[in-house]
PDB file of N, CA and C in Angstrom:
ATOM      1  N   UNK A   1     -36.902 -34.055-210.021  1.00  0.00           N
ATOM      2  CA  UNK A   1     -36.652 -35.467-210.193  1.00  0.00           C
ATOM      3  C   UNK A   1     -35.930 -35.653-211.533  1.00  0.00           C
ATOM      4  N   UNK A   2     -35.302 -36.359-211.433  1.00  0.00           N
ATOM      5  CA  UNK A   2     -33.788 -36.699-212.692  1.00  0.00           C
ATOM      6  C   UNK A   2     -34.781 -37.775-213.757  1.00  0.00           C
ATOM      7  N   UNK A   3     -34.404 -37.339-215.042  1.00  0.00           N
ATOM      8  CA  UNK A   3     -34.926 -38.383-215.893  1.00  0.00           C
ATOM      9  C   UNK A   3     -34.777 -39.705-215.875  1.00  0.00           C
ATOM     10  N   UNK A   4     -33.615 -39.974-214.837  1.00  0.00           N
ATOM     11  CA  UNK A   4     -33.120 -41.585-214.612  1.00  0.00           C
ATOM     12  C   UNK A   4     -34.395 -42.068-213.822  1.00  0.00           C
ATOM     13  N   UNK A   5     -34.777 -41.211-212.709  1.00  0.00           N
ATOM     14  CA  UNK A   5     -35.517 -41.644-211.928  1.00  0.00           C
ATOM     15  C   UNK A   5     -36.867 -41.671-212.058  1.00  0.00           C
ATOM     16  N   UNK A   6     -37.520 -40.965-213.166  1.00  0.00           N
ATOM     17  CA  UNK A   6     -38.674 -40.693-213.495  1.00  0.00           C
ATOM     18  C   UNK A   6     -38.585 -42.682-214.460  1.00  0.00           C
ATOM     19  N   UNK A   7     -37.441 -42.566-215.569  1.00  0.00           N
ATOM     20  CA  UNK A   7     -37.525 -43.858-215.935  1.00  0.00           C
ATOM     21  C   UNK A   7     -37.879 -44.895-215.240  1.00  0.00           C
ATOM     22  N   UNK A   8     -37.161 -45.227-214.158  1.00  0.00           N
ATOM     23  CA  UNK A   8     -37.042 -46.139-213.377  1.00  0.00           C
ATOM     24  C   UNK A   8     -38.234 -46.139-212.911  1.00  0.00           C
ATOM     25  N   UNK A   9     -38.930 -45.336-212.244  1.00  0.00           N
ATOM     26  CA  UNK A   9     -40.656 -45.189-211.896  1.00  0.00           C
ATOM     27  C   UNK A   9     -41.323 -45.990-212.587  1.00  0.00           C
ATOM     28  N   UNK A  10     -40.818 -45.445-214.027  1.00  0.00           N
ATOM     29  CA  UNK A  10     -42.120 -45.632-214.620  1.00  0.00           C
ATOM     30  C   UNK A  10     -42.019 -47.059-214.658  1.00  0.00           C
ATOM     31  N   UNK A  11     -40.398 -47.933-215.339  1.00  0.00           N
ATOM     32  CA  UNK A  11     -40.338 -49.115-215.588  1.00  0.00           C
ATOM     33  C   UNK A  11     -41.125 -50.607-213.866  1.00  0.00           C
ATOM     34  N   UNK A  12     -40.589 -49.638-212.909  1.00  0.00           N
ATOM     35  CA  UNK A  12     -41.206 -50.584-211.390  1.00  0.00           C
ATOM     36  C   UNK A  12     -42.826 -50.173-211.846  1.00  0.00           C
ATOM     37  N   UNK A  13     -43.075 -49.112-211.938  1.00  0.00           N
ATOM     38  CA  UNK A  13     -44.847 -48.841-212.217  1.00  0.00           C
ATOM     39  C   UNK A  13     -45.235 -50.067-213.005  1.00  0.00           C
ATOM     40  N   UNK A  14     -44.605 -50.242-214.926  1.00  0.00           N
ATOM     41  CA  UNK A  14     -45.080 -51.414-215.731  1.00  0.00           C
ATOM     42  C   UNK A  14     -45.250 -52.482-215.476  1.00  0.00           C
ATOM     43  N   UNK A  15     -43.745 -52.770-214.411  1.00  0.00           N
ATOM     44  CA  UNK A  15     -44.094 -54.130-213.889  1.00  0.00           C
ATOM     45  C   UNK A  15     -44.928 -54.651-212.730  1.00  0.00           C
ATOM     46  N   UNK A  16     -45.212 -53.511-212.681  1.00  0.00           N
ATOM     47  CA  UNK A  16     -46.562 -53.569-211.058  1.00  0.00           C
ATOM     48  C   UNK A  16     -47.548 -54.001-211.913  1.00  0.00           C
ATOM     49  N   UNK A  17     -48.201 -53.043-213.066  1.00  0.00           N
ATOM     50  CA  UNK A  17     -49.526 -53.248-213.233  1.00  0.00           C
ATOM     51  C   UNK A  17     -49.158 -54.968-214.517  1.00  0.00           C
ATOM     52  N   UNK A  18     -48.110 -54.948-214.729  1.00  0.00           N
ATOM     53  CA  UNK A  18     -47.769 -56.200-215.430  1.00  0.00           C
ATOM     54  C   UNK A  18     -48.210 -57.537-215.029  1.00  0.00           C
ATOM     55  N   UNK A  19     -47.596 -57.699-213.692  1.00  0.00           N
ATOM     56  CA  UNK A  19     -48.291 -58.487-212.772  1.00  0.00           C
ATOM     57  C   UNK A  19     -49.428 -58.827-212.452  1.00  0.00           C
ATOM     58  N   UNK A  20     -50.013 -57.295-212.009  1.00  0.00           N
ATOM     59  CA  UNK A  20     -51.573 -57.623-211.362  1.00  0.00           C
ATOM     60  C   UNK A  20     -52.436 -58.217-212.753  1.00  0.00           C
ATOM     61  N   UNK A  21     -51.829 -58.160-213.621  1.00  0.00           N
ATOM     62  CA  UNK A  21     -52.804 -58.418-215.080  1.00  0.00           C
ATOM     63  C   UNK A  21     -53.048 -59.725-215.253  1.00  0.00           C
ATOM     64  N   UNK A  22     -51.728 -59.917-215.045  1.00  0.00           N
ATOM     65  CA  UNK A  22     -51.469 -61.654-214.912  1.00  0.00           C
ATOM     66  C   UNK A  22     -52.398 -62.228-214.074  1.00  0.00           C
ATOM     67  N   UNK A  23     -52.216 -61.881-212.971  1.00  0.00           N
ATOM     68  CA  UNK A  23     -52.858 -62.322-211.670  1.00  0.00           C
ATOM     69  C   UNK A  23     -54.529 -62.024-211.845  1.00  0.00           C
ATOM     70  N   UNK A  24     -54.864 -60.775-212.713  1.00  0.00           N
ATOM     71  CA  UNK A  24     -56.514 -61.118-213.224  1.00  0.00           C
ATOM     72  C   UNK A  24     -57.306 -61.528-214.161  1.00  0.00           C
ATOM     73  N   UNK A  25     -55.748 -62.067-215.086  1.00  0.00           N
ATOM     74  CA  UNK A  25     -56.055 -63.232-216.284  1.00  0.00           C
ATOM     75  C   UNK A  25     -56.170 -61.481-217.439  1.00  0.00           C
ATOM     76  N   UNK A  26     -55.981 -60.922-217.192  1.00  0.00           N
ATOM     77  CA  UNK A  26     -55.673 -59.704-218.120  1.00  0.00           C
ATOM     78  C   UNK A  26     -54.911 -60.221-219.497  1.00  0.00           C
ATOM     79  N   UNK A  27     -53.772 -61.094-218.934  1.00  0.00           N
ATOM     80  CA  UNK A  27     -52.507 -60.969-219.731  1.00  0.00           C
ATOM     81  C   UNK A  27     -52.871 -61.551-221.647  1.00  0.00           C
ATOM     82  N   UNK A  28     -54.087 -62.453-221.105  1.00  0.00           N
ATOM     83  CA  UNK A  28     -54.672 -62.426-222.613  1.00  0.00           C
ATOM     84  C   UNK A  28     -55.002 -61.699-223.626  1.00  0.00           C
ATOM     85  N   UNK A  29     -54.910 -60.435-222.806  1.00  0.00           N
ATOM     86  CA  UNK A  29     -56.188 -59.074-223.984  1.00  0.00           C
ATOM     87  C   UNK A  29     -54.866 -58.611-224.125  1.00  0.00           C
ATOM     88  N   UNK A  30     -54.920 -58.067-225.482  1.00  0.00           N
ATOM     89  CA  UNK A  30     -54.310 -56.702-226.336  1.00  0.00           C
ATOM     90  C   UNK A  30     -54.203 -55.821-225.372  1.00  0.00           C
ATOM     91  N   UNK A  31     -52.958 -54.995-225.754  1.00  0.00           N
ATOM     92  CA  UNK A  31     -52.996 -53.451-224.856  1.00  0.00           C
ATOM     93  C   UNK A  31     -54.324 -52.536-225.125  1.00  0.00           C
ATOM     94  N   UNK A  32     -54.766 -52.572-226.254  1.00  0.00           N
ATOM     95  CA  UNK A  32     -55.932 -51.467-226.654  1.00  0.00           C
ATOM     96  C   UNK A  32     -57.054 -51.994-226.325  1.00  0.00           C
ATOM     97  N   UNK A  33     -56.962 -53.735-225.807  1.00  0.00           N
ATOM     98  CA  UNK A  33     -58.023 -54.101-225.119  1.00  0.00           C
ATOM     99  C   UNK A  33     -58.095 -53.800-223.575  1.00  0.00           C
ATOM    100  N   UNK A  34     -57.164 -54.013-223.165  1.00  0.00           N
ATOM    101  CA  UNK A  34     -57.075 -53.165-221.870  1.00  0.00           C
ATOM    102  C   UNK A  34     -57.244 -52.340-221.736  1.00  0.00           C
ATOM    103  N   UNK A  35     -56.756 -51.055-222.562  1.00  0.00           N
ATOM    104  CA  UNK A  35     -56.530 -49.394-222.595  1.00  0.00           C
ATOM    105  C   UNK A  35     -58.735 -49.663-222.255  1.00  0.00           C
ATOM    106  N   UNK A  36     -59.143 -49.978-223.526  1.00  0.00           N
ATOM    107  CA  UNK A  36     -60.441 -50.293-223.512  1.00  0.00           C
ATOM    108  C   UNK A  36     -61.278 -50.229-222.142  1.00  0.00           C
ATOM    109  N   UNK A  37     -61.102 -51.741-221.515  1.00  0.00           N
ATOM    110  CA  UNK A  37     -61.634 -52.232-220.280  1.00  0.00           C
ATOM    111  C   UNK A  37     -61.000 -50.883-219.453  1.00  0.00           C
ATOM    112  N   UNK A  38     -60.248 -50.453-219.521  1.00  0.00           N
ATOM    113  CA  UNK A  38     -59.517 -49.579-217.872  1.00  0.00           C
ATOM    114  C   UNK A  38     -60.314 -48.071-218.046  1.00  0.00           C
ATOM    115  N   UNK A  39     -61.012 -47.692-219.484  1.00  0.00           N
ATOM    116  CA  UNK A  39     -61.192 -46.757-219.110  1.00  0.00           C
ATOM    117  C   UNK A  39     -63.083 -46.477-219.135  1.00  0.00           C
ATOM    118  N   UNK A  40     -63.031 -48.053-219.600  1.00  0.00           N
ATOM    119  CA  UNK A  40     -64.894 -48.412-219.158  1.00  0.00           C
ATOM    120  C   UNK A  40     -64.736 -48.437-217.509  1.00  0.00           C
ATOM    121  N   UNK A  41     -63.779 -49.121-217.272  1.00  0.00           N
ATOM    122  CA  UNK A  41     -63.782 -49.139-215.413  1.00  0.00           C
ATOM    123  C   UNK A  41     -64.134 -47.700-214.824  1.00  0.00           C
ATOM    124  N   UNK A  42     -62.947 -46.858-215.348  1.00  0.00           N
ATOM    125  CA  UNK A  42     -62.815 -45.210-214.754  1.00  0.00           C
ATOM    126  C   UNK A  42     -64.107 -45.026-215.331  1.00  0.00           C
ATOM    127  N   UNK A  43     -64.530 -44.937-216.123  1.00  0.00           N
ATOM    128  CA  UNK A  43     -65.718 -43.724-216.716  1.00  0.00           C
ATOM    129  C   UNK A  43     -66.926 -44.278-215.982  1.00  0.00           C
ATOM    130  N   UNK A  44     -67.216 -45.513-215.849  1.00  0.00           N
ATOM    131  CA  UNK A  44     -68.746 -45.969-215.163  1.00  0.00           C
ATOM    132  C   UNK A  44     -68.700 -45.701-213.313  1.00  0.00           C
ATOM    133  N   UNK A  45     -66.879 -45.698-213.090  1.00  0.00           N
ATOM    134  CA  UNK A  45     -67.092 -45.441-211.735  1.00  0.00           C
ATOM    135  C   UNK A  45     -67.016 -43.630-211.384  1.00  0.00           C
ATOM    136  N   UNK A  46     -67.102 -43.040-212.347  1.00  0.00           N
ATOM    137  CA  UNK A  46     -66.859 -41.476-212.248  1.00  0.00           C
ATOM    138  C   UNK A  46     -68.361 -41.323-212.678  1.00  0.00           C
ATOM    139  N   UNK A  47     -68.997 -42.030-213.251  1.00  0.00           N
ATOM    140  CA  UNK A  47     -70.157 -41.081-213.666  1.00  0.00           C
ATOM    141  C   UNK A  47     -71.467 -42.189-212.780  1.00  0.00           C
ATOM    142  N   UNK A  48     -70.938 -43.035-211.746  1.00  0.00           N
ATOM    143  CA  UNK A  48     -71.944 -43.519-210.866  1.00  0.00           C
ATOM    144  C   UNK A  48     -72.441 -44.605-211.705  1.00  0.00           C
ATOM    145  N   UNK A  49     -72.241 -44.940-212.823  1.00  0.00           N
ATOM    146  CA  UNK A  49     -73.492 -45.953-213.827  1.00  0.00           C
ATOM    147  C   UNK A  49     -72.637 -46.810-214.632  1.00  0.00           C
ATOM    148  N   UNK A  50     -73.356 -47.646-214.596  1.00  0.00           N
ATOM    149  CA  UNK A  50     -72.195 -49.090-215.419  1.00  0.00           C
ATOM    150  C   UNK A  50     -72.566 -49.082-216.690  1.00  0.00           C
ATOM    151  N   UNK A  51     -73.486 -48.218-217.408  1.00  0.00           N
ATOM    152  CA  UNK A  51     -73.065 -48.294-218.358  1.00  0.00           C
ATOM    153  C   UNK A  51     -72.717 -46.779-219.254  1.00  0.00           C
ATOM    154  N   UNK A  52     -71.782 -47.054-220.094  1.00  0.00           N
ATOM    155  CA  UNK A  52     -70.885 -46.154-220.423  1.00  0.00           C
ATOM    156  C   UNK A  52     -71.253 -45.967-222.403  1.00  0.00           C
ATOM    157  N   UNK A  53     -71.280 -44.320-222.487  1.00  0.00           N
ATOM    158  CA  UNK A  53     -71.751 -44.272-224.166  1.00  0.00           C
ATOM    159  C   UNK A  53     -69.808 -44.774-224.971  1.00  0.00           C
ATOM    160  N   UNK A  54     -70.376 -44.625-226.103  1.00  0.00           N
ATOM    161  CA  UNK A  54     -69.302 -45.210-226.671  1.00  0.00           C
ATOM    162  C   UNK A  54     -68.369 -43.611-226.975  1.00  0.00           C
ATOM    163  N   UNK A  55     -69.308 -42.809-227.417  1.00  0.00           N
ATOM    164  CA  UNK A  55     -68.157 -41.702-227.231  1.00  0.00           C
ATOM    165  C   UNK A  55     -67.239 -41.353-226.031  1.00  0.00           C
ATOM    166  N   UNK A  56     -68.054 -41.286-224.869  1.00  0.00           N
ATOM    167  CA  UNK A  56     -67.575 -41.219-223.649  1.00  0.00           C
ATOM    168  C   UNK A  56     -66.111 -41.621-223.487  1.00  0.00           C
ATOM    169  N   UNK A  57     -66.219 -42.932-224.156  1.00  0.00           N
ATOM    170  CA  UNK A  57     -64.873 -44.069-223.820  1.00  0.00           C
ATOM    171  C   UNK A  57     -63.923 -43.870-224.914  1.00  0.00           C
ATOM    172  N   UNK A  58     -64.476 -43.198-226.659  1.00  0.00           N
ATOM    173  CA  UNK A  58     -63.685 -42.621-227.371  1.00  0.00           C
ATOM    174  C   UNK A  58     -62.861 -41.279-227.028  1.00  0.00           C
ATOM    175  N   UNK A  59     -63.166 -40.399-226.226  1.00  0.00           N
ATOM    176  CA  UNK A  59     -63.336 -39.206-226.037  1.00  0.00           C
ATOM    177  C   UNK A  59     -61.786 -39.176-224.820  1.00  0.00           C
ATOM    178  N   UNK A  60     -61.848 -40.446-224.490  1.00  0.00           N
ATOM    179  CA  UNK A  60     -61.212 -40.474-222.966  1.00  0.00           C
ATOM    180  C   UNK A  60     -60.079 -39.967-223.292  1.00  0.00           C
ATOM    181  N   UNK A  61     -58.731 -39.686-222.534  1.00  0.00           N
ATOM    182  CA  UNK A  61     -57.096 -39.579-222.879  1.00  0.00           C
ATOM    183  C   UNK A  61     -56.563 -40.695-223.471  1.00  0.00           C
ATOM    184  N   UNK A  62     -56.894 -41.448-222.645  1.00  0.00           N
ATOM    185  CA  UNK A  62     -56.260 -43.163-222.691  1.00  0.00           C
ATOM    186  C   UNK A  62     -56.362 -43.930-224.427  1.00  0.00           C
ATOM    187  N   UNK A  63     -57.352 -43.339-225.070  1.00  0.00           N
ATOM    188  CA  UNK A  63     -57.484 -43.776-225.936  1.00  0.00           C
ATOM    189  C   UNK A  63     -58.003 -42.675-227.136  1.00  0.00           C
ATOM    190  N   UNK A  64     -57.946 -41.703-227.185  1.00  0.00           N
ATOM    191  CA  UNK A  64     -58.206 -40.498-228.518  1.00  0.00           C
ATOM    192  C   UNK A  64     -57.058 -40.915-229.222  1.00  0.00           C
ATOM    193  N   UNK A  65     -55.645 -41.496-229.027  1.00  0.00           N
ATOM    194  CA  UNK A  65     -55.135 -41.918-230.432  1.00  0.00           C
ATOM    195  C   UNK A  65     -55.258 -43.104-230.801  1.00  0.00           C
ATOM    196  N   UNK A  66     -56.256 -43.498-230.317  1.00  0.00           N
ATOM    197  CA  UNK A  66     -56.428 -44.969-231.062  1.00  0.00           C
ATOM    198  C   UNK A  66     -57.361 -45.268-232.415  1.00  0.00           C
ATOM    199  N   UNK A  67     -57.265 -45.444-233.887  1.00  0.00           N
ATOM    200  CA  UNK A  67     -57.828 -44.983-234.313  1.00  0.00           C
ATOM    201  C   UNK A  67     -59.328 -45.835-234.273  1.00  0.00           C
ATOM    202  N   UNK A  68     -60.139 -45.008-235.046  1.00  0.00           N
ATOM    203  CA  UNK A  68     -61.408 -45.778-234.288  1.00  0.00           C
ATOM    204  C   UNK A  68     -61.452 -47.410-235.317  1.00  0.00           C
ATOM    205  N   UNK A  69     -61.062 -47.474-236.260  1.00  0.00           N
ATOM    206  CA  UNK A  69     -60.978 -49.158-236.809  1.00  0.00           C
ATOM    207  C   UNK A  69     -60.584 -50.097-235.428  1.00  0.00           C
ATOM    208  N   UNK A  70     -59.605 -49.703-235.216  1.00  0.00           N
ATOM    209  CA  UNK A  70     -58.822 -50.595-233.310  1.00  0.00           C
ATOM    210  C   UNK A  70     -59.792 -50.319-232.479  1.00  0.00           C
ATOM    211  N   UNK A  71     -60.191 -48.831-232.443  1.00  0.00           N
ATOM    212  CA  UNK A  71     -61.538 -49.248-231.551  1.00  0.00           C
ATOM    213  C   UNK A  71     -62.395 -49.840-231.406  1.00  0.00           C
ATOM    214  N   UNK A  72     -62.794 -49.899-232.567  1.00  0.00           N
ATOM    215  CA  UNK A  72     -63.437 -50.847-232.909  1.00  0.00           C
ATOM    216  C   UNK A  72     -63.514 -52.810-232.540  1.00  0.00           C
ATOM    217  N   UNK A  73     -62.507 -52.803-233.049  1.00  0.00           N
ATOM    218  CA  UNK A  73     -61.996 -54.136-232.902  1.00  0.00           C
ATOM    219  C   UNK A  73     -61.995 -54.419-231.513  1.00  0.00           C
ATOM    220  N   UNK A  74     -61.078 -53.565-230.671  1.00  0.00           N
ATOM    221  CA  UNK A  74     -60.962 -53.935-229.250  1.00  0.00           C
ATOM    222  C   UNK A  74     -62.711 -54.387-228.457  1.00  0.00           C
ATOM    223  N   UNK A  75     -63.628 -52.955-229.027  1.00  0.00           N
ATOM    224  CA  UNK A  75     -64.764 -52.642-228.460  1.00  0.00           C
ATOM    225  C   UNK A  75     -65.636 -54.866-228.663  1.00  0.00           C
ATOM    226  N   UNK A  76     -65.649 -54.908-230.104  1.00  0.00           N
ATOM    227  CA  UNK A  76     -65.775 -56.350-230.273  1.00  0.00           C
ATOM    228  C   UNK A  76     -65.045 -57.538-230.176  1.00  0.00           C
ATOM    229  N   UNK A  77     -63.682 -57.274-229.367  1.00  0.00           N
ATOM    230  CA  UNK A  77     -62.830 -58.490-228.486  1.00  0.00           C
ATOM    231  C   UNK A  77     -63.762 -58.683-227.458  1.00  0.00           C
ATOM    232  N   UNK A  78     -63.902 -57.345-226.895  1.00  0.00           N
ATOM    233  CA  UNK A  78     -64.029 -57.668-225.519  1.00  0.00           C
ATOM    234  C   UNK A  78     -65.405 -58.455-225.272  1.00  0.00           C
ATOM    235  N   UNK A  79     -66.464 -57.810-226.265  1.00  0.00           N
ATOM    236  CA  UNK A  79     -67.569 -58.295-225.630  1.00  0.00           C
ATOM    237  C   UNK A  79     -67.310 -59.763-226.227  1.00  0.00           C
ATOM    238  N   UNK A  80     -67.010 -60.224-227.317  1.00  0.00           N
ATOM    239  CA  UNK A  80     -66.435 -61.617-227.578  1.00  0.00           C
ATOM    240  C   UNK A  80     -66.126 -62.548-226.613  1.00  0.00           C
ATOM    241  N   UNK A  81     -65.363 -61.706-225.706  1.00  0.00           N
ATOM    242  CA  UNK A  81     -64.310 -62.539-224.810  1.00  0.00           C
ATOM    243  C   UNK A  81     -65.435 -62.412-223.683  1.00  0.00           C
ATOM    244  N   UNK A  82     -66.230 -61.443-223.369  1.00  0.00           N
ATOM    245  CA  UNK A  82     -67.384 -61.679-222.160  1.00  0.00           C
ATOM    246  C   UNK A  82     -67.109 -60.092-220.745  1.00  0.00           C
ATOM    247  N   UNK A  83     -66.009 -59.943-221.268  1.00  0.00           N
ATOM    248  CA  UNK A  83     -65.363 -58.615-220.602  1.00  0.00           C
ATOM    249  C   UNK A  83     -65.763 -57.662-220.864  1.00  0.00           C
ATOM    250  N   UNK A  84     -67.351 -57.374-221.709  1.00  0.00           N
ATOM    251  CA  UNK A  84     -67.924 -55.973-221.776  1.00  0.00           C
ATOM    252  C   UNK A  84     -69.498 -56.689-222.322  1.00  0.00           C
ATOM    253  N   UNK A  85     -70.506 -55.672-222.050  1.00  0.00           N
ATOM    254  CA  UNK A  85     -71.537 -56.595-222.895  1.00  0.00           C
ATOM    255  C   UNK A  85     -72.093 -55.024-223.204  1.00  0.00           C
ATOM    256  N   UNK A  86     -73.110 -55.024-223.407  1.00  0.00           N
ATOM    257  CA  UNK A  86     -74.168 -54.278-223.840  1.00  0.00           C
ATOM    258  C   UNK A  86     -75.558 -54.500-222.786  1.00  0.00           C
ATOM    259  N   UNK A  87     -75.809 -53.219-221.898  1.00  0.00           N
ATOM    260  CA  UNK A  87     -77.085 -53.209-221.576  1.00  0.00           C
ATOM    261  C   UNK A  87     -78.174 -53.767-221.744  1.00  0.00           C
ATOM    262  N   UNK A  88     -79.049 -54.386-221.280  1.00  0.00           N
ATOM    263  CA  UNK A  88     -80.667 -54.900-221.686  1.00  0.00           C
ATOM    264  C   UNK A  88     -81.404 -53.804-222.426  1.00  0.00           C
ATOM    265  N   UNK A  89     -81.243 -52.602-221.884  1.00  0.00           N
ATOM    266  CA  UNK A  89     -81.902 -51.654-222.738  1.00  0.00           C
ATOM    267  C   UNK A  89     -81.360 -50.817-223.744  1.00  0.00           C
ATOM    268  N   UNK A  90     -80.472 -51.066-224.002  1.00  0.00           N
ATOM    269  CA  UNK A  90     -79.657 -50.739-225.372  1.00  0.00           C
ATOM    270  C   UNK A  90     -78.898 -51.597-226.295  1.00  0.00           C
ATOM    271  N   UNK A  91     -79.567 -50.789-227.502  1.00  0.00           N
ATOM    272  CA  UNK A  91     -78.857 -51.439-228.940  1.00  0.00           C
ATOM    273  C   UNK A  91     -77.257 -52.143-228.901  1.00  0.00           C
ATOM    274  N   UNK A  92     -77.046 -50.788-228.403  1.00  0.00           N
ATOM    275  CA  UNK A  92     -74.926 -50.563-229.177  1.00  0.00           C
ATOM    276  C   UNK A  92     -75.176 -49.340-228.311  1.00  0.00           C
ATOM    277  N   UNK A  93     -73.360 -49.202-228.672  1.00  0.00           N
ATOM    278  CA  UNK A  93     -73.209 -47.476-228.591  1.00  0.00           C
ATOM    279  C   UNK A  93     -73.042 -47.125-226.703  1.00  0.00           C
ATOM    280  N   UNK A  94     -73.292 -48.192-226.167  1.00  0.00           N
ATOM    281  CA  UNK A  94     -73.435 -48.582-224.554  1.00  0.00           C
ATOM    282  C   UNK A  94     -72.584 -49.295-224.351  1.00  0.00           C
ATOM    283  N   UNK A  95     -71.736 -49.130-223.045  1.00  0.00           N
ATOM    284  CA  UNK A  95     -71.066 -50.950-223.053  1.00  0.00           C
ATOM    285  C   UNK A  95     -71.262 -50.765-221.209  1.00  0.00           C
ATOM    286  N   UNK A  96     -70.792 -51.933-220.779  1.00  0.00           N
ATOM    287  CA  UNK A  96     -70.522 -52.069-219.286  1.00  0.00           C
ATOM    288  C   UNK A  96     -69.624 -52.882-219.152  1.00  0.00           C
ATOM    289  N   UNK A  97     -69.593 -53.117-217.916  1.00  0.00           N
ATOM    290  CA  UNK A  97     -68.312 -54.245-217.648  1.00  0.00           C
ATOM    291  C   UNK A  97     -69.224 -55.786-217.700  1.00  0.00           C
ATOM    292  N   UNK A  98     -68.246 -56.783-218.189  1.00  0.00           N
ATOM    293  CA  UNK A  98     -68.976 -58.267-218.435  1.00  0.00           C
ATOM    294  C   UNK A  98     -68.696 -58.751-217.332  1.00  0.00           C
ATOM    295  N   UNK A  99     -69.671 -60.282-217.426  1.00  0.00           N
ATOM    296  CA  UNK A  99     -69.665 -61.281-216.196  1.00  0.00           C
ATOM    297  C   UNK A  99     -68.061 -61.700-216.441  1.00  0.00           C
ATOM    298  N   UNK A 100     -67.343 -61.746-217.138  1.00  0.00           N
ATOM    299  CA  UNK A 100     -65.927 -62.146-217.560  1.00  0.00           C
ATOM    300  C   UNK A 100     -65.145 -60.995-215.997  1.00  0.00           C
ATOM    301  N   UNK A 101     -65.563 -60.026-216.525  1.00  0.00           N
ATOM    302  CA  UNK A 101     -64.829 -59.086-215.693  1.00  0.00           C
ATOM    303  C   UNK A 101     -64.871 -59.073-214.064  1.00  0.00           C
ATOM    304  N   UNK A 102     -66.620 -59.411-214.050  1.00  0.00           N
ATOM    305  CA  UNK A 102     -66.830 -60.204-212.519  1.00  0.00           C
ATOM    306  C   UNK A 102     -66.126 -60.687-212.003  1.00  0.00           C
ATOM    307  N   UNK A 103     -65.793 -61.870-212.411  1.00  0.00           N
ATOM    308  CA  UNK A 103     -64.764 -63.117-211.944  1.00  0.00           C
ATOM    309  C   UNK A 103     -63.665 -62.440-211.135  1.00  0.00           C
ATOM    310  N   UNK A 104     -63.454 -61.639-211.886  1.00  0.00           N
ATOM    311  CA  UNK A 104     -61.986 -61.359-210.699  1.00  0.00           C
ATOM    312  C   UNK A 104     -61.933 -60.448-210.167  1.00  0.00           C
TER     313      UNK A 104
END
């Protein structure tokens, strides 16, 4: 496959998931808040359990260059915004997906 065409992939790919973001009210969050939410999604549905350690979600591809200050930050957008919370039976260091995230 020609580098033109791998481009072009990728650019129809951005605007696919561009869209659907829109369409799930995504388009509000930061990229590293997304990067965030997408890979709490993958990791709680790979390991059967909604809630997810915080290394787990540091550890991921999607986000090992993010440094952890942004991780940070993103980690406390989200639950801000209602799109991640924290377990009943845990401190921190846990997250899941929020009633925010429900909605759609």
């Amino acid at each position: 496959m020609s580098d033109r065409i791998k481009i072009t992939t990728a650019a129809r790919l951005r605007e696919l998931i561009s869209t659907l973001e829109r369409e799930l009210g995504f388009d509000t969050l930061s990229a590293n808040e997304l990067n965030v939410l997408y890979v709490v999604r993958l990791l709680s549905d790979e390991a059967g359990t909604s809630a997810v350690e915080s290394s787990r979600i540091r550890a991921h591809p999607i986000i090992q260059r993010m440094s952890q200050p942004t991780f940070n930050r993103a980690i406390r957008a989200l639950l801000e915004k209602g799109y991640l919370e924290t377990p009943p039976r845990y401190k921190a260091k846990r997250y899941r997906l929020g009633p925010k995230t429900a909605e759609t």
